[in-house]
PDB file of N, CA and C in Angstrom:
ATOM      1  N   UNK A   1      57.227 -24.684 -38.710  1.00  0.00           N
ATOM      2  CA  UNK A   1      58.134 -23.796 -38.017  1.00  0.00           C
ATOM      3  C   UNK A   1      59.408 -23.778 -38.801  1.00  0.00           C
ATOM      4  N   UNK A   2      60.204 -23.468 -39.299  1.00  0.00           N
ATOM      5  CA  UNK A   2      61.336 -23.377 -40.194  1.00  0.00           C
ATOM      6  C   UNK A   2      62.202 -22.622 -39.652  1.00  0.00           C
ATOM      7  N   UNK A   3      63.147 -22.703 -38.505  1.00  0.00           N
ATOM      8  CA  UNK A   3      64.003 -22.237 -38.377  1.00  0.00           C
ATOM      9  C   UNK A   3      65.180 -21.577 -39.621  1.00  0.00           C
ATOM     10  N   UNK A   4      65.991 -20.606 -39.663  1.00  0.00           N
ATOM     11  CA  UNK A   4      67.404 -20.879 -40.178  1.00  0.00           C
ATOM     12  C   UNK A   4      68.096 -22.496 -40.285  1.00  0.00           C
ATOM     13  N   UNK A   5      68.105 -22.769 -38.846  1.00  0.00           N
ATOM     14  CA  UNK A   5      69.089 -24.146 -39.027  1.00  0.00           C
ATOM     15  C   UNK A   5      68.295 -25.080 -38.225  1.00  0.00           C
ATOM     16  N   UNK A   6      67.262 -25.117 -39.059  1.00  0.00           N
ATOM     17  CA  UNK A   6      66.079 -26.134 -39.006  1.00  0.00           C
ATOM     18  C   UNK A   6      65.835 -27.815 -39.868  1.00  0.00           C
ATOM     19  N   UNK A   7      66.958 -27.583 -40.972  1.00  0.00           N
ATOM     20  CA  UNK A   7      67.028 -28.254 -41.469  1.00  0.00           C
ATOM     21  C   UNK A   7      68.622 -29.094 -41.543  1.00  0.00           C
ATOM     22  N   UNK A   8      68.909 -30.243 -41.832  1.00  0.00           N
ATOM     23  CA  UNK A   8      69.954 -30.956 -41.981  1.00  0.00           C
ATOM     24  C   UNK A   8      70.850 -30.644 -42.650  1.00  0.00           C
ATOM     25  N   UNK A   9      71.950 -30.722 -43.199  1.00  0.00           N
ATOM     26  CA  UNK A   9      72.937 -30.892 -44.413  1.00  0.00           C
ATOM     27  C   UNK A   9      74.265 -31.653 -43.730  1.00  0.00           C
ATOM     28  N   UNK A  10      74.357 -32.459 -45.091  1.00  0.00           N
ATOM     29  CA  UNK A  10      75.662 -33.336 -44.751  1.00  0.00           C
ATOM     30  C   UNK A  10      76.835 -32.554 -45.275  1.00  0.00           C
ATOM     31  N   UNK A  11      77.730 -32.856 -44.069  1.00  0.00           N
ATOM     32  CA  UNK A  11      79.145 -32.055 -44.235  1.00  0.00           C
ATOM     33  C   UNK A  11      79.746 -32.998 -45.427  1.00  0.00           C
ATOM     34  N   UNK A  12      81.016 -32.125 -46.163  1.00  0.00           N
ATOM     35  CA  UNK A  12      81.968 -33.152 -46.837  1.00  0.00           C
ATOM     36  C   UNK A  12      82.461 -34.210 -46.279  1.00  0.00           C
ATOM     37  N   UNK A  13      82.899 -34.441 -44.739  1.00  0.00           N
ATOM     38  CA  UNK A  13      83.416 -35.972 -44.410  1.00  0.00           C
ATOM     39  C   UNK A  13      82.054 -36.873 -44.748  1.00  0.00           C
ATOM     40  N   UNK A  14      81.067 -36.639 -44.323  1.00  0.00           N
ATOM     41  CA  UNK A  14      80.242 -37.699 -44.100  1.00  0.00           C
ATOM     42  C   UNK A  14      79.416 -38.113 -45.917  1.00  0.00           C
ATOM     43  N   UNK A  15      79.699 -37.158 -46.704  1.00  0.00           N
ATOM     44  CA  UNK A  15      79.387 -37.837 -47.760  1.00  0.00           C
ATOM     45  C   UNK A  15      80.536 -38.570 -48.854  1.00  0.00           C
ATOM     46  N   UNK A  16      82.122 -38.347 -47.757  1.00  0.00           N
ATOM     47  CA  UNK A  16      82.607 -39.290 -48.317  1.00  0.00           C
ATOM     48  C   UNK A  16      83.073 -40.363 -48.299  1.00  0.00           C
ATOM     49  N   UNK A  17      82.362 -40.769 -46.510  1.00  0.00           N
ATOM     50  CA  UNK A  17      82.605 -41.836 -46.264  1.00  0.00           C
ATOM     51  C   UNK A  17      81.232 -42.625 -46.486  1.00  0.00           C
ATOM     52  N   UNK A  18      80.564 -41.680 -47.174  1.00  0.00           N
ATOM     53  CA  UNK A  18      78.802 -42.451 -47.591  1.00  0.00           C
ATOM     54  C   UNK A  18      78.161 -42.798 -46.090  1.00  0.00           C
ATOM     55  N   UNK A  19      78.371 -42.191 -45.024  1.00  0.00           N
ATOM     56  CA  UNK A  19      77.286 -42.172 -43.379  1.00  0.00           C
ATOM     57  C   UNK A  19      76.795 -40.690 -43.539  1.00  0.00           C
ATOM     58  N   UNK A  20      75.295 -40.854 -43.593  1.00  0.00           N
ATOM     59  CA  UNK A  20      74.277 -39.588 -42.970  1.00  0.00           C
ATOM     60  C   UNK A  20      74.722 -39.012 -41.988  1.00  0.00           C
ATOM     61  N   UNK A  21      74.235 -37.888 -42.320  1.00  0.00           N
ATOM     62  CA  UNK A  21      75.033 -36.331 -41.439  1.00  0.00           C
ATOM     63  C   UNK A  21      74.468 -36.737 -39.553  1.00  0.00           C
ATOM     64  N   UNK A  22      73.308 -37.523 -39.564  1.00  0.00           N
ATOM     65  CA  UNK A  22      73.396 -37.651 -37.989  1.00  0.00           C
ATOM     66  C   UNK A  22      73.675 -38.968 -37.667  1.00  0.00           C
ATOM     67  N   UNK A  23      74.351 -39.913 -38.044  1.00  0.00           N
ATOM     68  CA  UNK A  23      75.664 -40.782 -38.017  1.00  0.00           C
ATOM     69  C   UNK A  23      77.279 -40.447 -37.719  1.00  0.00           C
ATOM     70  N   UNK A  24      77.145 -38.859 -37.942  1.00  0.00           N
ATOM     71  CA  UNK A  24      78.753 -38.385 -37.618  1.00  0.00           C
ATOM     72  C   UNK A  24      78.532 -38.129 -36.042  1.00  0.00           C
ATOM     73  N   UNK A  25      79.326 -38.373 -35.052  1.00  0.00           N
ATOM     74  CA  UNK A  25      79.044 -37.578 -33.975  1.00  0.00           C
ATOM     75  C   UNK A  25      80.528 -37.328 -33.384  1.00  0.00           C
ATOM     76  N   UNK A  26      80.394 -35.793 -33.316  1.00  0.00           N
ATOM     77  CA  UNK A  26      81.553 -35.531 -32.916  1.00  0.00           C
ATOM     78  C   UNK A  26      81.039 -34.504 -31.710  1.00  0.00           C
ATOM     79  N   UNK A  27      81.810 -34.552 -30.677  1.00  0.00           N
ATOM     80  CA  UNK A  27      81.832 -33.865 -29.154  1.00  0.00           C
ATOM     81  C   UNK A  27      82.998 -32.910 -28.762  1.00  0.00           C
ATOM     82  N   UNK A  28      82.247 -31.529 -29.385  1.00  0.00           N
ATOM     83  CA  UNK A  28      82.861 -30.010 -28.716  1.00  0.00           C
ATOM     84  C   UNK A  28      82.216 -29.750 -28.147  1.00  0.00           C
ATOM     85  N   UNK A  29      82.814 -29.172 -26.581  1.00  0.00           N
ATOM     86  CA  UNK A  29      82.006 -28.708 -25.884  1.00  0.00           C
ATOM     87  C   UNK A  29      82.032 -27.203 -26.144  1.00  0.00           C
ATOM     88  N   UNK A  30      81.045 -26.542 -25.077  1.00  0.00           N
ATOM     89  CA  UNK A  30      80.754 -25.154 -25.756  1.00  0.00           C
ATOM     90  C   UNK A  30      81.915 -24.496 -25.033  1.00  0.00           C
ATOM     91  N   UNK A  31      82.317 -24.364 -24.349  1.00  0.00           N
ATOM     92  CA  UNK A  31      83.597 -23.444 -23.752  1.00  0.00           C
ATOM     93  C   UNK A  31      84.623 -24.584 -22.988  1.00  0.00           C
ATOM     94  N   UNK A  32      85.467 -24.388 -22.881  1.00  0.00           N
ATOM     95  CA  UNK A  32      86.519 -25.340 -22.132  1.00  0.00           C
ATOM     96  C   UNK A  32      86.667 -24.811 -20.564  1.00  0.00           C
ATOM     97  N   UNK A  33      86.310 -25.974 -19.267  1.00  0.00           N
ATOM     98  CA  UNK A  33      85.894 -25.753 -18.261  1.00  0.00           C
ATOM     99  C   UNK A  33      86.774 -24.984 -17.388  1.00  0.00           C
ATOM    100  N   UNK A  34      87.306 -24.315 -16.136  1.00  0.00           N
ATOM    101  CA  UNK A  34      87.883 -23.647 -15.671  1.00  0.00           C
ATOM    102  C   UNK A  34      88.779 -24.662 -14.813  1.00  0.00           C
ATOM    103  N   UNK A  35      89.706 -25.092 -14.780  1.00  0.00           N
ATOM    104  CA  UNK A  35      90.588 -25.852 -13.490  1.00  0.00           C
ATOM    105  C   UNK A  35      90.498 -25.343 -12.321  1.00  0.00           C
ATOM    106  N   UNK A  36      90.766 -24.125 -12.000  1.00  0.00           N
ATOM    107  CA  UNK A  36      90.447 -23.460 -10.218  1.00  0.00           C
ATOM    108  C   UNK A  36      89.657 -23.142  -9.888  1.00  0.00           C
ATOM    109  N   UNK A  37      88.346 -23.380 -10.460  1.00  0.00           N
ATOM    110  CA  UNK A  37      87.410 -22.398 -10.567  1.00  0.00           C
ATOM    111  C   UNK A  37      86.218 -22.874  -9.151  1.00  0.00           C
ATOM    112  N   UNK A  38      85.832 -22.005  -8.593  1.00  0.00           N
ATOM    113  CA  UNK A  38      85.427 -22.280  -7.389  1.00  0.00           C
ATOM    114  C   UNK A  38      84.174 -22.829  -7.783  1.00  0.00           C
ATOM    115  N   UNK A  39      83.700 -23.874  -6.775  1.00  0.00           N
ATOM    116  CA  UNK A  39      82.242 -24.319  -6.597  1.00  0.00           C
ATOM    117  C   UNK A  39      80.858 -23.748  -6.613  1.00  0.00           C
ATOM    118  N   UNK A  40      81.069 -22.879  -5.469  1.00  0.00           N
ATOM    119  CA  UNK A  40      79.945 -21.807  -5.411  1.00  0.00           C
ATOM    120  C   UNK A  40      79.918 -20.437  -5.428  1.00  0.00           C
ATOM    121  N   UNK A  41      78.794 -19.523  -5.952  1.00  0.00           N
ATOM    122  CA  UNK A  41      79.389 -18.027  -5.755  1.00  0.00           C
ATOM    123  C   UNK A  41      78.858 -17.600  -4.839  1.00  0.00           C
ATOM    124  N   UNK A  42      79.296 -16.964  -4.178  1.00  0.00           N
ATOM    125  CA  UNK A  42      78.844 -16.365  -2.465  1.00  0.00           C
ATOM    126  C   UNK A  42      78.238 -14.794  -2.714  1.00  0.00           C
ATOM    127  N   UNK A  43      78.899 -14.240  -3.882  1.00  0.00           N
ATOM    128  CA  UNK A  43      78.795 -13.071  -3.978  1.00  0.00           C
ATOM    129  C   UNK A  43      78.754 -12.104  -5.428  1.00  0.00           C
ATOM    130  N   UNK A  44      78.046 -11.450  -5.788  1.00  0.00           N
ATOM    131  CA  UNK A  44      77.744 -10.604  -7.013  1.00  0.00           C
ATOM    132  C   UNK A  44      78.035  -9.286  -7.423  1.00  0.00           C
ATOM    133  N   UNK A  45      77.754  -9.157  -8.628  1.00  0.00           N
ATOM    134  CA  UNK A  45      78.215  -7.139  -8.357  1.00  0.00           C
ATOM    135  C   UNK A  45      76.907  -6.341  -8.214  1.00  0.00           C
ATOM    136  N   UNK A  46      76.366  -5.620  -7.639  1.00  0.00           N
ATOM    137  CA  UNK A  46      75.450  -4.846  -7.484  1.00  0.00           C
ATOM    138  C   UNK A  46      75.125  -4.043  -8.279  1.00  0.00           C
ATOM    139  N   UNK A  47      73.779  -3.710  -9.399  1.00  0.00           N
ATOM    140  CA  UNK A  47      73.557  -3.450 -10.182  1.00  0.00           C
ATOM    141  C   UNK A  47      72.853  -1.886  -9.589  1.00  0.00           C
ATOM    142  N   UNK A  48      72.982  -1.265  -8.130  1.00  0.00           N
ATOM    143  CA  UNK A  48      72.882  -0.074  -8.038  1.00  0.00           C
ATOM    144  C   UNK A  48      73.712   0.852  -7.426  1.00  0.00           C
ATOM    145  N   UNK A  49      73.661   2.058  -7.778  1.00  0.00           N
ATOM    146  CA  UNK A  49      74.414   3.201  -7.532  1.00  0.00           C
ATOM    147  C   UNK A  49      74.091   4.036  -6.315  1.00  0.00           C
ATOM    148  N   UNK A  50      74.752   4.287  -5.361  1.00  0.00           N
ATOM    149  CA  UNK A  50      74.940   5.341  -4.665  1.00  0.00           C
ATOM    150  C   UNK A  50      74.842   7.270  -5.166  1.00  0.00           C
ATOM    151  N   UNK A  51      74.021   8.380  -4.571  1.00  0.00           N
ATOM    152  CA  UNK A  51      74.670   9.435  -5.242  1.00  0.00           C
ATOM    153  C   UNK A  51      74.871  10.070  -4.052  1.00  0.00           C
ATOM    154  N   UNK A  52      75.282  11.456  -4.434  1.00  0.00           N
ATOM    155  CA  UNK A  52      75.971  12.283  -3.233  1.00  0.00           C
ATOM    156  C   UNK A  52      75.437  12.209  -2.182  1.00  0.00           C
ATOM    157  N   UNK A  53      73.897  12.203  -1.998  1.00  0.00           N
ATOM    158  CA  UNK A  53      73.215  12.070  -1.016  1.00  0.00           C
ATOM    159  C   UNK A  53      73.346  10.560  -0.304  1.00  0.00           C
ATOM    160  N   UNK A  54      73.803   9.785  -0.602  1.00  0.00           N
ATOM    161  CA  UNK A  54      73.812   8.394  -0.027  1.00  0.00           C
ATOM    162  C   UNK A  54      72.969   7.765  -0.464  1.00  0.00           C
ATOM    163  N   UNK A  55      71.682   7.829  -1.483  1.00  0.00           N
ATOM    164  CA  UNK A  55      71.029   7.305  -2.083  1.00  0.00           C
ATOM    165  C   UNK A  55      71.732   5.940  -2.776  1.00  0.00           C
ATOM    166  N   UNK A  56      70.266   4.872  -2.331  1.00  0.00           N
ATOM    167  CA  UNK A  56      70.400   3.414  -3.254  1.00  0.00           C
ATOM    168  C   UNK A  56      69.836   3.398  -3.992  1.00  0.00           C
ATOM    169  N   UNK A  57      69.642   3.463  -5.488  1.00  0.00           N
ATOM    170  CA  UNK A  57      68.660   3.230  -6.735  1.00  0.00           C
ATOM    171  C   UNK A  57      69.257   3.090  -8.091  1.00  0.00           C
ATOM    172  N   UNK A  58      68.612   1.959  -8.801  1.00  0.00           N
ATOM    173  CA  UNK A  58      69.199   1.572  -9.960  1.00  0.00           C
ATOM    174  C   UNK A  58      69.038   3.014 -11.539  1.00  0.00           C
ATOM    175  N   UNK A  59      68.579   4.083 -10.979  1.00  0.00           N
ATOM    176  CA  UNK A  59      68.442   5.125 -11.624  1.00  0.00           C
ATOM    177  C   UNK A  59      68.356   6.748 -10.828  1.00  0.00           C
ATOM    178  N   UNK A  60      68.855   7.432 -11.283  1.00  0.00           N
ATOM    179  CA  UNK A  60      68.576   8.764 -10.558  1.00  0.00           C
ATOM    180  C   UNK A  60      68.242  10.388 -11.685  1.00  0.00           C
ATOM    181  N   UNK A  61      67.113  10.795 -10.896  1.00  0.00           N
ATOM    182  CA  UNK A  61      66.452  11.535 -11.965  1.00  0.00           C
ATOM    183  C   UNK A  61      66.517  12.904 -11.188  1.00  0.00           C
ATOM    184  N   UNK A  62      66.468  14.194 -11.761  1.00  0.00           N
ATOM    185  CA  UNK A  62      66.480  15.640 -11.187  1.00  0.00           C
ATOM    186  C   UNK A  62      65.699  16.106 -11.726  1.00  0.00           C
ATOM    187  N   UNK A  63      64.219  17.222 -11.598  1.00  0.00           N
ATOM    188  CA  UNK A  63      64.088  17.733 -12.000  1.00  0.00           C
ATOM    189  C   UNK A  63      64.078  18.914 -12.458  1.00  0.00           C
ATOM    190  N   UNK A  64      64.247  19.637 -13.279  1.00  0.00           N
ATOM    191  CA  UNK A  64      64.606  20.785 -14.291  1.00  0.00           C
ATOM    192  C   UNK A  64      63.634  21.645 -15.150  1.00  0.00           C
ATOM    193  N   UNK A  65      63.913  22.581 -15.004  1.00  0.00           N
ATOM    194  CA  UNK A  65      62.689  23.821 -15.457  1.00  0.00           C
ATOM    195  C   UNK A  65      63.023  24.141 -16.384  1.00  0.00           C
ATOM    196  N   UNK A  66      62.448  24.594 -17.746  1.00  0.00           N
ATOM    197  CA  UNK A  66      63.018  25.005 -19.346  1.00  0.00           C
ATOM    198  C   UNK A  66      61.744  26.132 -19.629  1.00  0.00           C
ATOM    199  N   UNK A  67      62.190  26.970 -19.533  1.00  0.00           N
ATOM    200  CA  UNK A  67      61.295  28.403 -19.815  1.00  0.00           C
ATOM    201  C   UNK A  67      60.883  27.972 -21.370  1.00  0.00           C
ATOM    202  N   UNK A  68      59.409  28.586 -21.716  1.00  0.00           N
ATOM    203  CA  UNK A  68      59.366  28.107 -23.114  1.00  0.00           C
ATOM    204  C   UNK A  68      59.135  29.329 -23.577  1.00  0.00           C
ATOM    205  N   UNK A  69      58.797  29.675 -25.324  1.00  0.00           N
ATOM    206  CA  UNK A  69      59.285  30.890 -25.695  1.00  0.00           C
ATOM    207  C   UNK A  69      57.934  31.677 -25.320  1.00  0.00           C
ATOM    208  N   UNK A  70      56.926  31.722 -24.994  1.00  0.00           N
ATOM    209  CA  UNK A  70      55.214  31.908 -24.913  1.00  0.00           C
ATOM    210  C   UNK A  70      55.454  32.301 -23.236  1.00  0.00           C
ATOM    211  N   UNK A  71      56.910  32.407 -22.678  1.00  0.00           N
ATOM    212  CA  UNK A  71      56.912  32.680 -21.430  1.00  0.00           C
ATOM    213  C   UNK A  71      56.426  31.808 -20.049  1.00  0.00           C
ATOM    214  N   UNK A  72      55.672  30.652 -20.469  1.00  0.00           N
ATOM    215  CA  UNK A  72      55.180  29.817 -19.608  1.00  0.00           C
ATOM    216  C   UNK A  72      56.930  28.464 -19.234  1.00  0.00           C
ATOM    217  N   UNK A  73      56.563  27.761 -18.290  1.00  0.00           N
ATOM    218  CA  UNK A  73      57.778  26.750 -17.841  1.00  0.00           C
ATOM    219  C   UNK A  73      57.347  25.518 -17.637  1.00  0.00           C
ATOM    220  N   UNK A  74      58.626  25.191 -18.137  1.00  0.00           N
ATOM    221  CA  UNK A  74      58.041  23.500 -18.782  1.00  0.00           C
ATOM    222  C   UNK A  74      59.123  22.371 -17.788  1.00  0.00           C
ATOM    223  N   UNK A  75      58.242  21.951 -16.818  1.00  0.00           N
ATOM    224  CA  UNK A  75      59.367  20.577 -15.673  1.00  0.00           C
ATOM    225  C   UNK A  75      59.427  19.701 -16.693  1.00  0.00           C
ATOM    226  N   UNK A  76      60.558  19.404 -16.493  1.00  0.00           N
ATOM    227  CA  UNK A  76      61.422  17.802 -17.367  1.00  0.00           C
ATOM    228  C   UNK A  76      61.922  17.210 -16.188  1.00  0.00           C
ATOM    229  N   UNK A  77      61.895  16.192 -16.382  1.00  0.00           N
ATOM    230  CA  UNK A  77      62.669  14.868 -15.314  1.00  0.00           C
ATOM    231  C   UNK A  77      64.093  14.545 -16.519  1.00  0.00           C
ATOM    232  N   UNK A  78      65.446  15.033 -15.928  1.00  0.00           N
ATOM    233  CA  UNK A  78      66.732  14.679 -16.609  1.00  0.00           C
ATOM    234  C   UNK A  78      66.989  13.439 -15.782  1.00  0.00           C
ATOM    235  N   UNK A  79      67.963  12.462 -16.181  1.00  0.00           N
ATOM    236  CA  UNK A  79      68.504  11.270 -15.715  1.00  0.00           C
ATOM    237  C   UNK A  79      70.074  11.944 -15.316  1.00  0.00           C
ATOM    238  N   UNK A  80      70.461  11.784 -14.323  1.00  0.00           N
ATOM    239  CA  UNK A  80      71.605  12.054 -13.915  1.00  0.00           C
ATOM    240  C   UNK A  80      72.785  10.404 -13.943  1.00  0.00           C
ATOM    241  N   UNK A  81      73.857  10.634 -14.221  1.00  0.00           N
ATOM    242  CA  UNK A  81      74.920  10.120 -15.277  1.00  0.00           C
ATOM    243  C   UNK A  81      76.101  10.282 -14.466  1.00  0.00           C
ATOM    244  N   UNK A  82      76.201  11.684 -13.314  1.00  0.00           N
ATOM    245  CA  UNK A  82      77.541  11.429 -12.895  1.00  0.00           C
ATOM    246  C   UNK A  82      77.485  11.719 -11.955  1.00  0.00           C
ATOM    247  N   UNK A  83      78.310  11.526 -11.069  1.00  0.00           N
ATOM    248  CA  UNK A  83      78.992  11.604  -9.431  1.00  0.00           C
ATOM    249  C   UNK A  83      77.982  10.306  -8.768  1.00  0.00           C
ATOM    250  N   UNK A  84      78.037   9.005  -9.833  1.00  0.00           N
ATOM    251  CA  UNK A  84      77.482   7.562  -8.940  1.00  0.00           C
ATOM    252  C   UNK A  84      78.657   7.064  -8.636  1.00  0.00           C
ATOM    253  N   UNK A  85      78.225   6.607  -7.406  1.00  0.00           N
ATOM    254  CA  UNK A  85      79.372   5.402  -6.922  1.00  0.00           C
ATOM    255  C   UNK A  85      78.941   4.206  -7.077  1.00  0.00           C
ATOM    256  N   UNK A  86      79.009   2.882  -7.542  1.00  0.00           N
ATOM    257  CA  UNK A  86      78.694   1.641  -7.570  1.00  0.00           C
ATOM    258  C   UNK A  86      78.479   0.941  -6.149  1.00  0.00           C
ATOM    259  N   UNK A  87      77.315   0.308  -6.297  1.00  0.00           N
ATOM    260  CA  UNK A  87      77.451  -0.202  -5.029  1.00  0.00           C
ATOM    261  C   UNK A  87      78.419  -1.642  -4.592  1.00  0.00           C
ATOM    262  N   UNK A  88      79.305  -2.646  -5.452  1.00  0.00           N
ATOM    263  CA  UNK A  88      80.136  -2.992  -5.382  1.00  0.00           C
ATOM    264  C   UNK A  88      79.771  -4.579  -5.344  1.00  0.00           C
ATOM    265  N   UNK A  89      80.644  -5.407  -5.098  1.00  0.00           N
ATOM    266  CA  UNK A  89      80.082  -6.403  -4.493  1.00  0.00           C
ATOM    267  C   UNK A  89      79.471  -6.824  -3.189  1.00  0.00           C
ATOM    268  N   UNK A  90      78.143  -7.527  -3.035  1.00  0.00           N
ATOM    269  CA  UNK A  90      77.220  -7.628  -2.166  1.00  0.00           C
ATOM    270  C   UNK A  90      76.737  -9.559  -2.014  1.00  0.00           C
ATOM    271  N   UNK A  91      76.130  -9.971  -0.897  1.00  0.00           N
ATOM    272  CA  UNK A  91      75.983 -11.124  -0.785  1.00  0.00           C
ATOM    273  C   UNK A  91      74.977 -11.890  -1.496  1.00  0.00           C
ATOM    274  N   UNK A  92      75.014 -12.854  -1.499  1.00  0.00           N
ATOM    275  CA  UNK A  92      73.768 -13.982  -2.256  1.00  0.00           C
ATOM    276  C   UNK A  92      72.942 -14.241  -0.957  1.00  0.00           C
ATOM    277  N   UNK A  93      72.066 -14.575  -1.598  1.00  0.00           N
ATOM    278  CA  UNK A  93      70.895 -14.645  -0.006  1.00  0.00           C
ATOM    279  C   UNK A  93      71.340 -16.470   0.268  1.00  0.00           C
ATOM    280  N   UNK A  94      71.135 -17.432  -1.437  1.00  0.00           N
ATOM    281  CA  UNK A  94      71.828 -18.556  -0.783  1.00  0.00           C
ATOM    282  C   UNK A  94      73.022 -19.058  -1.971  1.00  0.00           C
ATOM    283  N   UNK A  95      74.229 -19.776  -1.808  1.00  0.00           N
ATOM    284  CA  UNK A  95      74.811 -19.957  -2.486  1.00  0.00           C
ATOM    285  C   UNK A  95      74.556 -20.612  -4.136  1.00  0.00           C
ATOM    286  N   UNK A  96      75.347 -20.276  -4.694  1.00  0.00           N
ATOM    287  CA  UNK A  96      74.766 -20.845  -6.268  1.00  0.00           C
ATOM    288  C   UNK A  96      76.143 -21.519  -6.815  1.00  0.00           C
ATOM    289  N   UNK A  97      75.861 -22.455  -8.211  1.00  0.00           N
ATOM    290  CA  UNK A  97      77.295 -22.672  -8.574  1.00  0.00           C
ATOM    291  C   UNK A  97      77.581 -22.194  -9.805  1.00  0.00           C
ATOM    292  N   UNK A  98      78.729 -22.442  -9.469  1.00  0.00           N
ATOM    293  CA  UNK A  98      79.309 -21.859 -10.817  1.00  0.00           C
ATOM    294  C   UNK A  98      79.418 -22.112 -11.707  1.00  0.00           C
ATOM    295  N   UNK A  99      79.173 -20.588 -12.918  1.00  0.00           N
ATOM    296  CA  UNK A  99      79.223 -21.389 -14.109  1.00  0.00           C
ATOM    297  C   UNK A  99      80.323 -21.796 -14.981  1.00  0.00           C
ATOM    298  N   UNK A 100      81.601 -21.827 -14.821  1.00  0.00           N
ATOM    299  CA  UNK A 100      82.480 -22.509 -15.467  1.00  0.00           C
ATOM    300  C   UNK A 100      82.737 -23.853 -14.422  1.00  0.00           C
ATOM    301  N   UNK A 101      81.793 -24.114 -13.420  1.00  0.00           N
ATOM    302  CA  UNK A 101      81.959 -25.597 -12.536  1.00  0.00           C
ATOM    303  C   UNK A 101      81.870 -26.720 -14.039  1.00  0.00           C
ATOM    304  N   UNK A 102      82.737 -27.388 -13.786  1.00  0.00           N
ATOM    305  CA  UNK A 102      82.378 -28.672 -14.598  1.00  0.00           C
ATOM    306  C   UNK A 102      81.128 -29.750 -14.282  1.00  0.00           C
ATOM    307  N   UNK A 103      80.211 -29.599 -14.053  1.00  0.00           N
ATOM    308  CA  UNK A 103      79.427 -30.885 -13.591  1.00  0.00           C
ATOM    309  C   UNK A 103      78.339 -30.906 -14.534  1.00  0.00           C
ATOM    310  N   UNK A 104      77.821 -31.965 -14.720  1.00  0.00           N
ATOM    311  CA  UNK A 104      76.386 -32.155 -15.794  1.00  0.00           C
ATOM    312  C   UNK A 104      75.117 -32.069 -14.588  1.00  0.00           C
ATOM    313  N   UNK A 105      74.254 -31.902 -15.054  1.00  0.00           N
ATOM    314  CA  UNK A 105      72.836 -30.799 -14.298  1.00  0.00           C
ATOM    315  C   UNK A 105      71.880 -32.434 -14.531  1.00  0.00           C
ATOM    316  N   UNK A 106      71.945 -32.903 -15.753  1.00  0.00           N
ATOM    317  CA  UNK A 106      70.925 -33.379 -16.162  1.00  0.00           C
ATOM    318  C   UNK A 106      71.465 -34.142 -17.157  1.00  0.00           C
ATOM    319  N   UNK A 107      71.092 -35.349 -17.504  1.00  0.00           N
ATOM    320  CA  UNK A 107      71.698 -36.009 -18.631  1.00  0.00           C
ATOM    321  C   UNK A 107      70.728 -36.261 -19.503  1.00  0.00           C
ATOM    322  N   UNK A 108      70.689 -36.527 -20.806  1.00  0.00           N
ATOM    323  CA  UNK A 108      69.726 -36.435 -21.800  1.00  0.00           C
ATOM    324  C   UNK A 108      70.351 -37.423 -22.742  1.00  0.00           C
ATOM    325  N   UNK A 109      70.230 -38.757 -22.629  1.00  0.00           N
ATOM    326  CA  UNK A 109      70.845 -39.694 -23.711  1.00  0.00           C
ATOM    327  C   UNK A 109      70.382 -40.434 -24.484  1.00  0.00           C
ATOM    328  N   UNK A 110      70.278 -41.415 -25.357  1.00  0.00           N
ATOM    329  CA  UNK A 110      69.388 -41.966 -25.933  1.00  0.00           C
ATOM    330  C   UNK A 110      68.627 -43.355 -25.134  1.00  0.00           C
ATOM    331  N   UNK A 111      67.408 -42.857 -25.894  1.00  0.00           N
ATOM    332  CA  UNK A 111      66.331 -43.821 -25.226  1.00  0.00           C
ATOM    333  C   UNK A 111      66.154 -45.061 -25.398  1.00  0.00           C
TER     334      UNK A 111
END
């Protein structure tokens, strides 16, 4: 299997203090955690649209007639694009946490 970064290489500190590249261990975390940041999320944004009609659906389609030149008519299904309203934020069925919460899930240390 050969990944891209499948393989090792020693940085410049560690070959000049003569310690192998997985002898260095240094700890960045991947984003820096949130201080206020609430526990759980109660609530999401809704990934469907409303249209004039009061319709709920994550897509809305019309169909449309295109005369062809042989005189016969040709239905197309167009995707309609405007006059949606978002449906906004809506509830979680059960609470979840958050992801800038600081807490570890699972620990994975040496054996």
């Amino acid at each position: 299997m050969g990944g891209y970064f499948s393989h090792k290489k020693e940085d410049s500190e560690s070959k000049a203090s003569g310690k192998k590249a997985n002898q260095v261990k240094k700890v960045v975390p991947a984003r820096a955690p949130l201080v206020n940041c609430p526990k759980y999320v109660l609530k999401r944004t809704g990934s469907m649209y409303f249209d004039a009609d009061h319709d709920l659906a994550h897509e809305f389609y019309e169909e449309t007639s295109i005369q062809m030149p042989g005189g016969g008519v040709k239905l197309v299904m167009r995707r309609i694009k405007h006059n949606l309203i978002p449906q906004g934020l809506i509830d979680l069925p059960h609470p979840r946490l958050h992801v800038d919460y600081p807490i570890v899930m699972a620990y994975v240390g040496p054996s």
